[in-house]
C-alpha atoms as a PDB file:
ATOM      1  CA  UNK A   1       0.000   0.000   0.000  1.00  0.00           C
ATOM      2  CA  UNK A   2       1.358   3.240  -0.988  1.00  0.00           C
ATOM      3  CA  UNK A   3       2.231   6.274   1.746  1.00  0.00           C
ATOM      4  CA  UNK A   4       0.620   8.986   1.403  1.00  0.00           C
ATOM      5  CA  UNK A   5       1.354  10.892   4.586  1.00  0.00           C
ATOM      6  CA  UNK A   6       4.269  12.595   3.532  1.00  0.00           C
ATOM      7  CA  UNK A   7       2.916  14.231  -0.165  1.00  0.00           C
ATOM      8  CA  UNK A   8      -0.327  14.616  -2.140  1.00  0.00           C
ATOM      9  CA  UNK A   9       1.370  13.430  -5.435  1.00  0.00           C
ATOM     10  CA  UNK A  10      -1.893  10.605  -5.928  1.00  0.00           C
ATOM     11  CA  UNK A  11      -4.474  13.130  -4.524  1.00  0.00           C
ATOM     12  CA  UNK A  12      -7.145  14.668  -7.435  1.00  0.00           C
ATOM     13  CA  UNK A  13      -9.720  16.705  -6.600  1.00  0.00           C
ATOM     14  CA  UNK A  14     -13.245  15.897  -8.641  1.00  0.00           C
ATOM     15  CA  UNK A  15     -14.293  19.652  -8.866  1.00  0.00           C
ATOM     16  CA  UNK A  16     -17.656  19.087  -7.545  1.00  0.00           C
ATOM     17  CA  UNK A  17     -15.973  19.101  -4.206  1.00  0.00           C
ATOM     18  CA  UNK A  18     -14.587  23.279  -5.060  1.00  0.00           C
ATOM     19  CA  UNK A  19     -17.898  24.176  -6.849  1.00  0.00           C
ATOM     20  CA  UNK A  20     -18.827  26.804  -4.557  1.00  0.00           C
ATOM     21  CA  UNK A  21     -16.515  29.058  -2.746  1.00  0.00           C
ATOM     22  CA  UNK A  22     -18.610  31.116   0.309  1.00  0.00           C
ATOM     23  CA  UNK A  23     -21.567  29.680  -1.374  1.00  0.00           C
ATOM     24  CA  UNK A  24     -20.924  31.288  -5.174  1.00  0.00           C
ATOM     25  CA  UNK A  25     -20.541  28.990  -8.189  1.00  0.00           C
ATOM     26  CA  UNK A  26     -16.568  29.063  -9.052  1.00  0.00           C
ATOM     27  CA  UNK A  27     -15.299  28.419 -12.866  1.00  0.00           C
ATOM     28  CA  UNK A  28     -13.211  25.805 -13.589  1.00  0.00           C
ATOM     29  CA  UNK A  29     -10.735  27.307 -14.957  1.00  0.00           C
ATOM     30  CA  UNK A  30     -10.465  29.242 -11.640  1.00  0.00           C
ATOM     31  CA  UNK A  31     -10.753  25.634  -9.934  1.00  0.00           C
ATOM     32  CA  UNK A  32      -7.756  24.745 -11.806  1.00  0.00           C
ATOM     33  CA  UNK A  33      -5.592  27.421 -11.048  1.00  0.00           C
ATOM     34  CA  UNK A  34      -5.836  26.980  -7.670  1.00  0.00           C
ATOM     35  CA  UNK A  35      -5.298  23.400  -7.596  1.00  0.00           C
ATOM     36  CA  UNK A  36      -2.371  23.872  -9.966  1.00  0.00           C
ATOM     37  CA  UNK A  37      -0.588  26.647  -7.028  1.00  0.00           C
ATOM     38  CA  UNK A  38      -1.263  23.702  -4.195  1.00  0.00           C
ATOM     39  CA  UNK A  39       0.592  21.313  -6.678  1.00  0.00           C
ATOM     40  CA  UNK A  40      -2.301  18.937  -7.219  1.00  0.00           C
ATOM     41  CA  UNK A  41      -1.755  17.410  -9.996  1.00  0.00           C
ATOM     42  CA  UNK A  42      -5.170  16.264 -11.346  1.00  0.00           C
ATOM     43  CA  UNK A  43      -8.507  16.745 -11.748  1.00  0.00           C
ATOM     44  CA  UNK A  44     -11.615  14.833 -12.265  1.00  0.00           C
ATOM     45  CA  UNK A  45     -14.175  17.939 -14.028  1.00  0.00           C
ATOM     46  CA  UNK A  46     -17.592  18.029 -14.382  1.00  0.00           C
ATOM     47  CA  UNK A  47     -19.068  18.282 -17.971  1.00  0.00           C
ATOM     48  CA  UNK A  48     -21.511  21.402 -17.292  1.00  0.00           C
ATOM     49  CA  UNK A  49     -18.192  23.018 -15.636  1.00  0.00           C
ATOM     50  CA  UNK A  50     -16.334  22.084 -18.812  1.00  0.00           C
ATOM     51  CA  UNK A  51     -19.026  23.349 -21.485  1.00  0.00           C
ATOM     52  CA  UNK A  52     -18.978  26.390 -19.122  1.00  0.00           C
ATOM     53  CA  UNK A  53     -15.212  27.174 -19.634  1.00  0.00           C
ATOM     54  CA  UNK A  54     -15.122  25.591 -22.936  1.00  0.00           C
ATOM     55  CA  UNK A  55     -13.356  22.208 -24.148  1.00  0.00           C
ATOM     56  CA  UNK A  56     -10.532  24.026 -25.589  1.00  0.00           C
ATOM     57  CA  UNK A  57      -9.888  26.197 -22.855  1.00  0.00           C
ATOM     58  CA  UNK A  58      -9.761  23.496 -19.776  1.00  0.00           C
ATOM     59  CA  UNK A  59      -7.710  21.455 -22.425  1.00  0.00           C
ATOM     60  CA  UNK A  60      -5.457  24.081 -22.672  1.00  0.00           C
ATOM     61  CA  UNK A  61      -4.947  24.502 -18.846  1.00  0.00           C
ATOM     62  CA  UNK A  62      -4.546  21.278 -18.320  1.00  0.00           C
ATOM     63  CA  UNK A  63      -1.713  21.311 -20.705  1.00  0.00           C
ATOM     64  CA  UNK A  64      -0.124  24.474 -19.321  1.00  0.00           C
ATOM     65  CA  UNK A  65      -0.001  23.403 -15.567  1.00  0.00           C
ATOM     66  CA  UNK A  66       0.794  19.092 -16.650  1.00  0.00           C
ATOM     67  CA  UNK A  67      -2.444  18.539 -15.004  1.00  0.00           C
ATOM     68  CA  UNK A  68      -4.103  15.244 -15.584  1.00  0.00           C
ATOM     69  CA  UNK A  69      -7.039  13.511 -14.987  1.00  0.00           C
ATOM     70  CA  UNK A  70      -8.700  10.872 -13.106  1.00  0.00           C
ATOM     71  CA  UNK A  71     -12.011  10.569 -14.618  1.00  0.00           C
ATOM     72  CA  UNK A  72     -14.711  12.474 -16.412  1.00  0.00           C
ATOM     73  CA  UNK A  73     -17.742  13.026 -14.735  1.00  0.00           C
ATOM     74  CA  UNK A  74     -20.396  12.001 -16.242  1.00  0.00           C
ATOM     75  CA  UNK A  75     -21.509   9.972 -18.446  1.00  0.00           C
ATOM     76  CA  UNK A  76     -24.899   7.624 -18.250  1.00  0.00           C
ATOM     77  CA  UNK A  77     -28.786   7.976 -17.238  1.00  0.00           C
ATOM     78  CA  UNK A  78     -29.817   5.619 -20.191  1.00  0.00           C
ATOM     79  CA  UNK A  79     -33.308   4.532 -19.431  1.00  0.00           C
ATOM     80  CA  UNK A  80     -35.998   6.181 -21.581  1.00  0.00           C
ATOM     81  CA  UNK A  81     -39.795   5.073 -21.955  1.00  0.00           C
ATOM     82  CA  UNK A  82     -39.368   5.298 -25.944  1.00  0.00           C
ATOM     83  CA  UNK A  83     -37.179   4.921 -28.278  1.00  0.00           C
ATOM     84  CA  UNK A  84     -35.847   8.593 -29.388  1.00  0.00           C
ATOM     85  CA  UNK A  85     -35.401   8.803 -25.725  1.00  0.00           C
ATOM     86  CA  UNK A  86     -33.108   6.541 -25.697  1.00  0.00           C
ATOM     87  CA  UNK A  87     -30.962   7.420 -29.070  1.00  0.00           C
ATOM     88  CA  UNK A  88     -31.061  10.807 -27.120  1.00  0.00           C
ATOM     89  CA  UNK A  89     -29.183   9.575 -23.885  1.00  0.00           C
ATOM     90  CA  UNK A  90     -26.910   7.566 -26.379  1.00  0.00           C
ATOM     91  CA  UNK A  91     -25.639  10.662 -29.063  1.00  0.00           C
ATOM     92  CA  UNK A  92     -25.457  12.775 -25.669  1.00  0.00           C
ATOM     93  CA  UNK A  93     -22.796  10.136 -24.341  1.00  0.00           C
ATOM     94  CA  UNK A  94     -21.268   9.579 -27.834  1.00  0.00           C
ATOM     95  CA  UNK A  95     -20.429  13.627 -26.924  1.00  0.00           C
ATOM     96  CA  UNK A  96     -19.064  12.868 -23.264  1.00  0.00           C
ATOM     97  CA  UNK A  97     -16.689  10.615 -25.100  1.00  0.00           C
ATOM     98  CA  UNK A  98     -15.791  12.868 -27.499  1.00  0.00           C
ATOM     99  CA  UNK A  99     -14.774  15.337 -24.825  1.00  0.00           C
ATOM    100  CA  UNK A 100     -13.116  12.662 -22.391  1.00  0.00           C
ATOM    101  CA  UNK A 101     -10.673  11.876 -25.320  1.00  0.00           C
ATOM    102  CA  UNK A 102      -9.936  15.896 -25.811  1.00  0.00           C
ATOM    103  CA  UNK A 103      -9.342  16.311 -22.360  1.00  0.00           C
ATOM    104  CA  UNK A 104      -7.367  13.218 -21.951  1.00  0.00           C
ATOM    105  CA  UNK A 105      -9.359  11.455 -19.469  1.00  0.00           C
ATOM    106  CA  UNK A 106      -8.513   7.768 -18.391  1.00  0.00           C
ATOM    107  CA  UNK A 107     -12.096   7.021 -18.188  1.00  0.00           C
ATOM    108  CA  UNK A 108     -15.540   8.395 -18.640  1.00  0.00           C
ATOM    109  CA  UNK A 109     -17.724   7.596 -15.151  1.00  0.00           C
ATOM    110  CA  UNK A 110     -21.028   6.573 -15.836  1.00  0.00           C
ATOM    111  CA  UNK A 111     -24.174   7.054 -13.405  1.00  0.00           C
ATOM    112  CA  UNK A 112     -26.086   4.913 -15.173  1.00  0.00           C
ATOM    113  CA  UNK A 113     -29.683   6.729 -14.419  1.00  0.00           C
ATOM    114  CA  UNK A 114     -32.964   4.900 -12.892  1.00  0.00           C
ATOM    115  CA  UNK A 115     -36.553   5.146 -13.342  1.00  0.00           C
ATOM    116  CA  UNK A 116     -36.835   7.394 -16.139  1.00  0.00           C
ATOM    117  CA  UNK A 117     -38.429  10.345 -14.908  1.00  0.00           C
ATOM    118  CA  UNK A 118     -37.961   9.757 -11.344  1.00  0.00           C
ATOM    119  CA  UNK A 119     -35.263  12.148 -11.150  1.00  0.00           C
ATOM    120  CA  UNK A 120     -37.444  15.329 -12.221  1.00  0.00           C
ATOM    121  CA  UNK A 121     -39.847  13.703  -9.325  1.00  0.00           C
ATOM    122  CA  UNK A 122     -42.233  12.265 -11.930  1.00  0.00           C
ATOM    123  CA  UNK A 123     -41.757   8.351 -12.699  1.00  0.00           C
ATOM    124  CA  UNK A 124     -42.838   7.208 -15.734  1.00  0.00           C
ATOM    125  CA  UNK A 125     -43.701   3.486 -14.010  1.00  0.00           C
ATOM    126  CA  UNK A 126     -42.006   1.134 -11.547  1.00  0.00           C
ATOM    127  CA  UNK A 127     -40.137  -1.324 -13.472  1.00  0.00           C
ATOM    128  CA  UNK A 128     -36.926  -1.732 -12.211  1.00  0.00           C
ATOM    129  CA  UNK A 129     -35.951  -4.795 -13.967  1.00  0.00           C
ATOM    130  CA  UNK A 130     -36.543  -3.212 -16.863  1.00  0.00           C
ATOM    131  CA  UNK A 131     -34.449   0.087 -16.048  1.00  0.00           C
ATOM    132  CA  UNK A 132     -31.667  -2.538 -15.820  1.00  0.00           C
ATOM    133  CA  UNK A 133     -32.056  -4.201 -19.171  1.00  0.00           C
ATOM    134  CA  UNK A 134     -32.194  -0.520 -20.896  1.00  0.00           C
ATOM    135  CA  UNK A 135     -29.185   0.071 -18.949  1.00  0.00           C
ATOM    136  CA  UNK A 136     -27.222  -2.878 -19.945  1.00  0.00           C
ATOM    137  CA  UNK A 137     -28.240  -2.656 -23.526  1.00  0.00           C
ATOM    138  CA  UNK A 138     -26.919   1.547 -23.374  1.00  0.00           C
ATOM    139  CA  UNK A 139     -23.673   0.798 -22.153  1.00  0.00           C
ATOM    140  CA  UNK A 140     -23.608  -2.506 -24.931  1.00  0.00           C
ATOM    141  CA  UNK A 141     -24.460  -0.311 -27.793  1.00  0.00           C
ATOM    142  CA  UNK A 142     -22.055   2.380 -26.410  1.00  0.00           C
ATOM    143  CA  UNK A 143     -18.986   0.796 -26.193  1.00  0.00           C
ATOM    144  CA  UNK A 144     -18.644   0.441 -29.796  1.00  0.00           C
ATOM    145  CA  UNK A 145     -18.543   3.732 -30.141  1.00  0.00           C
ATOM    146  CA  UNK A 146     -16.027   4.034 -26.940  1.00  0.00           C
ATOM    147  CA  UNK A 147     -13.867   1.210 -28.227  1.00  0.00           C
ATOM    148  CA  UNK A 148     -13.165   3.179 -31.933  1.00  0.00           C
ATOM    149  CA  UNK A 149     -12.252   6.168 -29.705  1.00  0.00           C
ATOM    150  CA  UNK A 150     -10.263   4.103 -26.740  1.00  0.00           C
ATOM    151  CA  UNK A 151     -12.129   5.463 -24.027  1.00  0.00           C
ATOM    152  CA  UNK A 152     -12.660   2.848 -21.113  1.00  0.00           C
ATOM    153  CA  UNK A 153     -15.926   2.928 -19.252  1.00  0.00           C
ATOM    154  CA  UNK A 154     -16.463   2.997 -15.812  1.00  0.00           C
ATOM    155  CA  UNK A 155     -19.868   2.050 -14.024  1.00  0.00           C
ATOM    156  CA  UNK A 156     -20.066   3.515 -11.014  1.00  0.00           C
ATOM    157  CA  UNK A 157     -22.720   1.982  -8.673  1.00  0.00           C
ATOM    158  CA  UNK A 158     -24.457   4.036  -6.013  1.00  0.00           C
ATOM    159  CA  UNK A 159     -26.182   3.224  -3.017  1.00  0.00           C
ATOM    160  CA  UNK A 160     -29.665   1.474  -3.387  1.00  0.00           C
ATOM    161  CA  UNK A 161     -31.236   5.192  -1.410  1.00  0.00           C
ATOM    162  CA  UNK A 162     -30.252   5.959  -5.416  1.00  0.00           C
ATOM    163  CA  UNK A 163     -32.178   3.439  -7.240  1.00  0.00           C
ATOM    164  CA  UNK A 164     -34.789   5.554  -8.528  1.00  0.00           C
ATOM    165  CA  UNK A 165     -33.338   8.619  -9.420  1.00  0.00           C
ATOM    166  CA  UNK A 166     -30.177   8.191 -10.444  1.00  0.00           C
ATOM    167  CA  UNK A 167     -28.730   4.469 -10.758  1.00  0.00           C
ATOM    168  CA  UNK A 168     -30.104   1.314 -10.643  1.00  0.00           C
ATOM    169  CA  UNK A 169     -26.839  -0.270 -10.365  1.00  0.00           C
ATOM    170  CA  UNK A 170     -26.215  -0.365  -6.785  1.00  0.00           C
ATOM    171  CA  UNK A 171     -23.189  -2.717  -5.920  1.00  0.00           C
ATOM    172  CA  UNK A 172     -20.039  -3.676  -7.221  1.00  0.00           C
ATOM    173  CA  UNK A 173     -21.519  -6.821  -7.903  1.00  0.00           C
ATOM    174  CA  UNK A 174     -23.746  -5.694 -10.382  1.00  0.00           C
ATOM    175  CA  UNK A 175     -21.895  -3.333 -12.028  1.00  0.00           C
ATOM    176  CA  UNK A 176     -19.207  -6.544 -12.610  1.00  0.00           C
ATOM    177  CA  UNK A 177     -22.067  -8.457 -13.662  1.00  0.00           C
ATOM    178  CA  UNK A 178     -22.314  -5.947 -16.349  1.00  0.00           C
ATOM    179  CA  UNK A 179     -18.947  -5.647 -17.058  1.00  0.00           C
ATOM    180  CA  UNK A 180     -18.420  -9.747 -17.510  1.00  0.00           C
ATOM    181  CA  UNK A 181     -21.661  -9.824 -19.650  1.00  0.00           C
ATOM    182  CA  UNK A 182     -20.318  -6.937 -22.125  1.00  0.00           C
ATOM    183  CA  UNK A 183     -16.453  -7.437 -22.122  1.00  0.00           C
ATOM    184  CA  UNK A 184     -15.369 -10.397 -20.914  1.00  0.00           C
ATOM    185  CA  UNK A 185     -11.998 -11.153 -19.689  1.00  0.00           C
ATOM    186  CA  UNK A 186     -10.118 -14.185 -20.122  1.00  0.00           C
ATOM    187  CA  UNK A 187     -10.196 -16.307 -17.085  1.00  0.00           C
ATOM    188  CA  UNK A 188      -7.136 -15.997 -15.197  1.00  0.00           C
ATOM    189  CA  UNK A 189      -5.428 -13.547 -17.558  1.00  0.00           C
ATOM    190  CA  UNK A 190      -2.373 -12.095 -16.118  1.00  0.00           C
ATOM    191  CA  UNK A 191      -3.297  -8.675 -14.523  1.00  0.00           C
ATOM    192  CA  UNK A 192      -2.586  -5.444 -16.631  1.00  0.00           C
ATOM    193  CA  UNK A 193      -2.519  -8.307 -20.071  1.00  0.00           C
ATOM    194  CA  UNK A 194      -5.472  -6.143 -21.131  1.00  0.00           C
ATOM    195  CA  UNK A 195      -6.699  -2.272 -20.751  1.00  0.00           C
ATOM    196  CA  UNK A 196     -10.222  -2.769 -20.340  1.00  0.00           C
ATOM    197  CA  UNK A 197     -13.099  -1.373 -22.259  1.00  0.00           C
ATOM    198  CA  UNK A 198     -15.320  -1.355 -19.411  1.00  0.00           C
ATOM    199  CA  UNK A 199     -14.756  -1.309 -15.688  1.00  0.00           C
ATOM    200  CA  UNK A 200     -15.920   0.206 -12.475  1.00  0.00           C
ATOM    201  CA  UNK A 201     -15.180   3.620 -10.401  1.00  0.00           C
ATOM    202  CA  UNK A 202     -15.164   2.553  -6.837  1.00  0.00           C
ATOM    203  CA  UNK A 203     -17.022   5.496  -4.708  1.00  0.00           C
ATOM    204  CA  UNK A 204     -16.460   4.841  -1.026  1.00  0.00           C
ATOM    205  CA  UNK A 205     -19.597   6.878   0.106  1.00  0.00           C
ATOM    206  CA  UNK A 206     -22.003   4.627  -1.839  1.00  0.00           C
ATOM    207  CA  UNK A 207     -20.001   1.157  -1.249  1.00  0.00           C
ATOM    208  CA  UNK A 208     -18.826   0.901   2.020  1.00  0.00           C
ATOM    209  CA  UNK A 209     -21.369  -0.640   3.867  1.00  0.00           C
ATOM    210  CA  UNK A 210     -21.197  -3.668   1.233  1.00  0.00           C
ATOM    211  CA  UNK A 211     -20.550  -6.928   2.847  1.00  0.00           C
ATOM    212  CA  UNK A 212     -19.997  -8.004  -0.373  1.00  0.00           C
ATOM    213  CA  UNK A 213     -16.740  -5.743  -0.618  1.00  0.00           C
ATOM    214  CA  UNK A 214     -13.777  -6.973  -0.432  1.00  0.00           C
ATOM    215  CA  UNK A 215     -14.550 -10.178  -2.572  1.00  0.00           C
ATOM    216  CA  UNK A 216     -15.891  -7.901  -5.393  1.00  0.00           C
ATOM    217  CA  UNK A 217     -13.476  -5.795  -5.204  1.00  0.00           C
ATOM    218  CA  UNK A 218     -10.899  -8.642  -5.520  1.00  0.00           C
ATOM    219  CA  UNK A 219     -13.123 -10.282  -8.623  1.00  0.00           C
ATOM    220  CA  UNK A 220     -12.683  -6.586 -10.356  1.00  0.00           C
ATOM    221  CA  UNK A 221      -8.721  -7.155 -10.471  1.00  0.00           C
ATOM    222  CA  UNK A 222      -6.685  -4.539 -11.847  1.00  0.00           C
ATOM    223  CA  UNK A 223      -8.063  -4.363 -14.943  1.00  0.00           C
ATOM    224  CA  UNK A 224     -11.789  -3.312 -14.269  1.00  0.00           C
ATOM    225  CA  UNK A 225     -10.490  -0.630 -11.601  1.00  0.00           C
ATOM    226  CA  UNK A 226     -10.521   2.394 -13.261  1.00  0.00           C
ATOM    227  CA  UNK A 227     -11.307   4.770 -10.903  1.00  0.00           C
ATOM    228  CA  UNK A 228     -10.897   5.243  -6.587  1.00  0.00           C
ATOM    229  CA  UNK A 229     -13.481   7.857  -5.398  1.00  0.00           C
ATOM    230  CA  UNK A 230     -12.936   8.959  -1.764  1.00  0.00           C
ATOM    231  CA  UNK A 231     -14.988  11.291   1.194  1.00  0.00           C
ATOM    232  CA  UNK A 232     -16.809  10.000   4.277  1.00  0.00           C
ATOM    233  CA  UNK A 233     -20.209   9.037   5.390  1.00  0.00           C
ATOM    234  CA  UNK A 234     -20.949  11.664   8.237  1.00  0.00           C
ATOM    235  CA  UNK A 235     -23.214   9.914  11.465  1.00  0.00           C
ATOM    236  CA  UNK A 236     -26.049  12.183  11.180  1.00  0.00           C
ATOM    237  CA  UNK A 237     -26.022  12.693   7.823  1.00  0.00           C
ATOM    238  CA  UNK A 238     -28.498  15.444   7.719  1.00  0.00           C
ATOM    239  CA  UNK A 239     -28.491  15.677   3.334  1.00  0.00           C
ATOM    240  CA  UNK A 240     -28.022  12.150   1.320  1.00  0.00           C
ATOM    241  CA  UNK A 241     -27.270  13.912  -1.330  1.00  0.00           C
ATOM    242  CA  UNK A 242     -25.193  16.874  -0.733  1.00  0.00           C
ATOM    243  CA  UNK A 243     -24.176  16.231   3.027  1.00  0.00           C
ATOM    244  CA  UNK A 244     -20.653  14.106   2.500  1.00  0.00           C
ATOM    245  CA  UNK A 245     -18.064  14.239   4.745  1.00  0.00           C
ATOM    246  CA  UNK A 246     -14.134  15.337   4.555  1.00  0.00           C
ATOM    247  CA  UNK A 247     -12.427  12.274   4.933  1.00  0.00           C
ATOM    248  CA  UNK A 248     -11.992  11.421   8.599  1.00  0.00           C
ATOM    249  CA  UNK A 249     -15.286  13.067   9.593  1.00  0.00           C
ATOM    250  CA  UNK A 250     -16.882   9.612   9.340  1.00  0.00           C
ATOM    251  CA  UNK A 251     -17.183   6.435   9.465  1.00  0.00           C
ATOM    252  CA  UNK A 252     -16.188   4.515   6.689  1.00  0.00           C
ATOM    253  CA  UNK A 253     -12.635   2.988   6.804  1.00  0.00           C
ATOM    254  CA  UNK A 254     -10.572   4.603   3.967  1.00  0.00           C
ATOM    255  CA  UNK A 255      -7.460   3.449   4.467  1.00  0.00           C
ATOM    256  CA  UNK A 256      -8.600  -0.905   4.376  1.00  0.00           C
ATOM    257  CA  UNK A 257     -10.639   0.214   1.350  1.00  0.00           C
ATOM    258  CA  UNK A 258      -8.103   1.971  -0.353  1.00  0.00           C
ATOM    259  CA  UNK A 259      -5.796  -0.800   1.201  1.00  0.00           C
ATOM    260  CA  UNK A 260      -7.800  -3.560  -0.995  1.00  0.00           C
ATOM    261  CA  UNK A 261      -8.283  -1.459  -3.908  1.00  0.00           C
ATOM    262  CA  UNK A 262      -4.629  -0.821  -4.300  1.00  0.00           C
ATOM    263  CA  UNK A 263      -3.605  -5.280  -3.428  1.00  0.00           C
ATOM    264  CA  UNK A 264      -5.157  -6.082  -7.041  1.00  0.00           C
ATOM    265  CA  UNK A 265      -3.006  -3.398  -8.271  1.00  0.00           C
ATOM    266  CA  UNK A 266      -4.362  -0.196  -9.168  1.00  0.00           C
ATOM    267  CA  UNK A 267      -2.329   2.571  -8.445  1.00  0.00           C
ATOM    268  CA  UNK A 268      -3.625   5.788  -9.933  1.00  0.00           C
ATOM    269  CA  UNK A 269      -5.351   8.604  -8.429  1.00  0.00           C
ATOM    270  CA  UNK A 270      -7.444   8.710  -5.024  1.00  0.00           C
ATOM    271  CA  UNK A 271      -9.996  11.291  -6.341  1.00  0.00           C
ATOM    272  CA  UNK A 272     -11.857  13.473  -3.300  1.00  0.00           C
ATOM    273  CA  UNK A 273     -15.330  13.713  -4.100  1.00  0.00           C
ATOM    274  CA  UNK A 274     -17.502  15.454  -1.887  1.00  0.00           C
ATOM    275  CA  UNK A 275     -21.264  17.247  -1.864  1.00  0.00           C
ATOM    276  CA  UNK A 276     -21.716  19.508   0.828  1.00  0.00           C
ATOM    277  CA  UNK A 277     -24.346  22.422   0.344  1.00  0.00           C
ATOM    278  CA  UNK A 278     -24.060  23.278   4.266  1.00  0.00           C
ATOM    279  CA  UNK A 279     -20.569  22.812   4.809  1.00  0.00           C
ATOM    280  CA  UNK A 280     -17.832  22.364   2.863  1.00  0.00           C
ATOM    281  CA  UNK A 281     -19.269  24.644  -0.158  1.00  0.00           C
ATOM    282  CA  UNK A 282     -19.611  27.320   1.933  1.00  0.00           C
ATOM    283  CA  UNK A 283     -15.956  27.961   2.686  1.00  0.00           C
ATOM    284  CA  UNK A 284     -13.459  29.309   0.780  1.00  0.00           C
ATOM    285  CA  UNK A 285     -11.899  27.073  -2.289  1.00  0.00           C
ATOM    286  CA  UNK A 286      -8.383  27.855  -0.787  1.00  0.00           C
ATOM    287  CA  UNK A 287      -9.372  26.559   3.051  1.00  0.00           C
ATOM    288  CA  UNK A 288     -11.445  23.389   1.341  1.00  0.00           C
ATOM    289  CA  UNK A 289      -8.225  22.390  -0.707  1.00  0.00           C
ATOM    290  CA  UNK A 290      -5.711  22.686   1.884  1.00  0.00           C
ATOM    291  CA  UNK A 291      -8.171  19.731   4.285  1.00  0.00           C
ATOM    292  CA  UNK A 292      -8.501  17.657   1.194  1.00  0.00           C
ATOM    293  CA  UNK A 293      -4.655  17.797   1.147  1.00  0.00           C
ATOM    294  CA  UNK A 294      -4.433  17.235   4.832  1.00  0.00           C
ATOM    295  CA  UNK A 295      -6.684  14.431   5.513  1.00  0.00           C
ATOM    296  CA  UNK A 296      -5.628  12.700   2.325  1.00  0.00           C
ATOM    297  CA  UNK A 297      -1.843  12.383   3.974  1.00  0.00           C
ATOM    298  CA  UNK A 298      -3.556  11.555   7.014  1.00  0.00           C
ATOM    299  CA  UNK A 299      -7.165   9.885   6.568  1.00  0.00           C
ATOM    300  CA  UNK A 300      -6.916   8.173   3.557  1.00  0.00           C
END
């Protein structure tokens, strides 16, 4: 297991966690410059941020400070009632792609959406299974497109308090499930033989309470880990959506899951990730940065 307590050289910062500053919206580019003084070294940006600042410009950025990235954020929500729906959610993804690859992302993330509608509060029916099967058959028909480009996937399931709105992939285990189904792997392969086309971002604030952990995370390998996501689970937590905790601040055990993430081999970027409309958002970027730094040397 790596050290981290004496540098930040594997810490990225997914911008979400810097989108407000005092409570006002901050600009990517202005997200990047101030990662870029605190030598961070990547990034994982949101696409609204990016079509905000503009492909070009975050590309060039990146380029000026050697910034890189650890993901693109986001890809997904597949499940339509009809049929132009769903050609909709796929050309829409076909365009997260196209910017992953400008931007030189390792991965695009995909939140894989639920019951179509539910998100906007409205449900178009309760068919869960189904949601599933238009989810599988997305990512199927989109890694065609992904493979011509050489973009690896990466499912990222969310808790099941998620299953509606926003994924209806909810463990690891599924998401592998997925993976096997759509790109298998030769059996017992040597790990790294093969970059895969589609793998799994490992979020530790919708996995941890998985008894099902370890094993799955073990049956990923290195190949289908493409992406470590870390923050805490805060005991309240008074938000489930945008109430995440600085790493430390909770309860889940970041070092033993970064500690079996990191035995099958993956040693890229541990990617802070955090939502926090009362809290953490409504400090300045400069203070929030300089904890993530912190508690990644010492939390993580």
């Amino acid at each position: 297991m790596r050290d981290f307590s004496t540098d930040h050289r594997w810490l990225s910062i997914n911008t979400a966690t810097v989108r407000k500053s005092r409570g006002v919206e901050v600009l990517l580019p202005d997200i990047i410059e101030a990662c870029a003084r605190r030598g961070i070294r990547a990034i994982s940006p949101w696409r609204d941020q990016v079509a905000a600042a503009g492909v070009d410009v975050v590309a060039r950025l990146l380029k000026t400070h050697d910034m890189q990235l650890s993901g693109y954020c986001r890809g997904g929500m597949f499940p339509d009632t009809d049929a132009k729906g769903r050609q909709a959610a796929y050309d829409d993804n076909r365009r997260a792609i196209d910017e992953a690859c400008a931007l030189g992302a390792p991965c695009l993330v995909l939140v894989v959406g639920g019951l179509p509608g539910a998100l906007q509060g409205k449900p178009a029916h309760k068919d869960i299974d189904l949601a599933r099967t238009q989810v599988s058959y997305g990512i199927a028909k989109l890694l065609d497109y992904a493979g011509t480009c050489g973009m690896p996937l990466a499912i990222e399931p969310l808790h099941p308090m998620y299953a509606a709105e926003r994924a209806c992939i909810n463990t690891l285990e599924q998401a592998l499930d997925v993976c096997d189904a759509l790109d298998p792997m030769k059996s017992g392969a040597e790990p790294g033989t093969r970059r895969a086309a589609l793998g799994v971002a490992v979020d530790a604030y919708h996995v941890w309470w998985d008894p099902k952990l370890k094993a799955q995370i073990e049956r990923a390998g290195k190949n289908r880990l493409l992406a470590l996501h870390v923050c805490d689970w805060l005991v309240p937590t008074n938000d489930l959506l945008n109430d995440r905790g600085m790493m430390g601040d909770g309860v889940i055990d970041l070092p033993q899951l970064r500690g079996w993430v990191e035995a099958q081999g993956f040693a890229g970027y541990s990617e802070v990730e955090i939502f926090s409309s009362a809290n953490w958002w409504q400090r300045d970027i400069g203070e929030v940065l300089d904890m993530c730094i912190s508690r990644h040397r010492s939390a993580v």
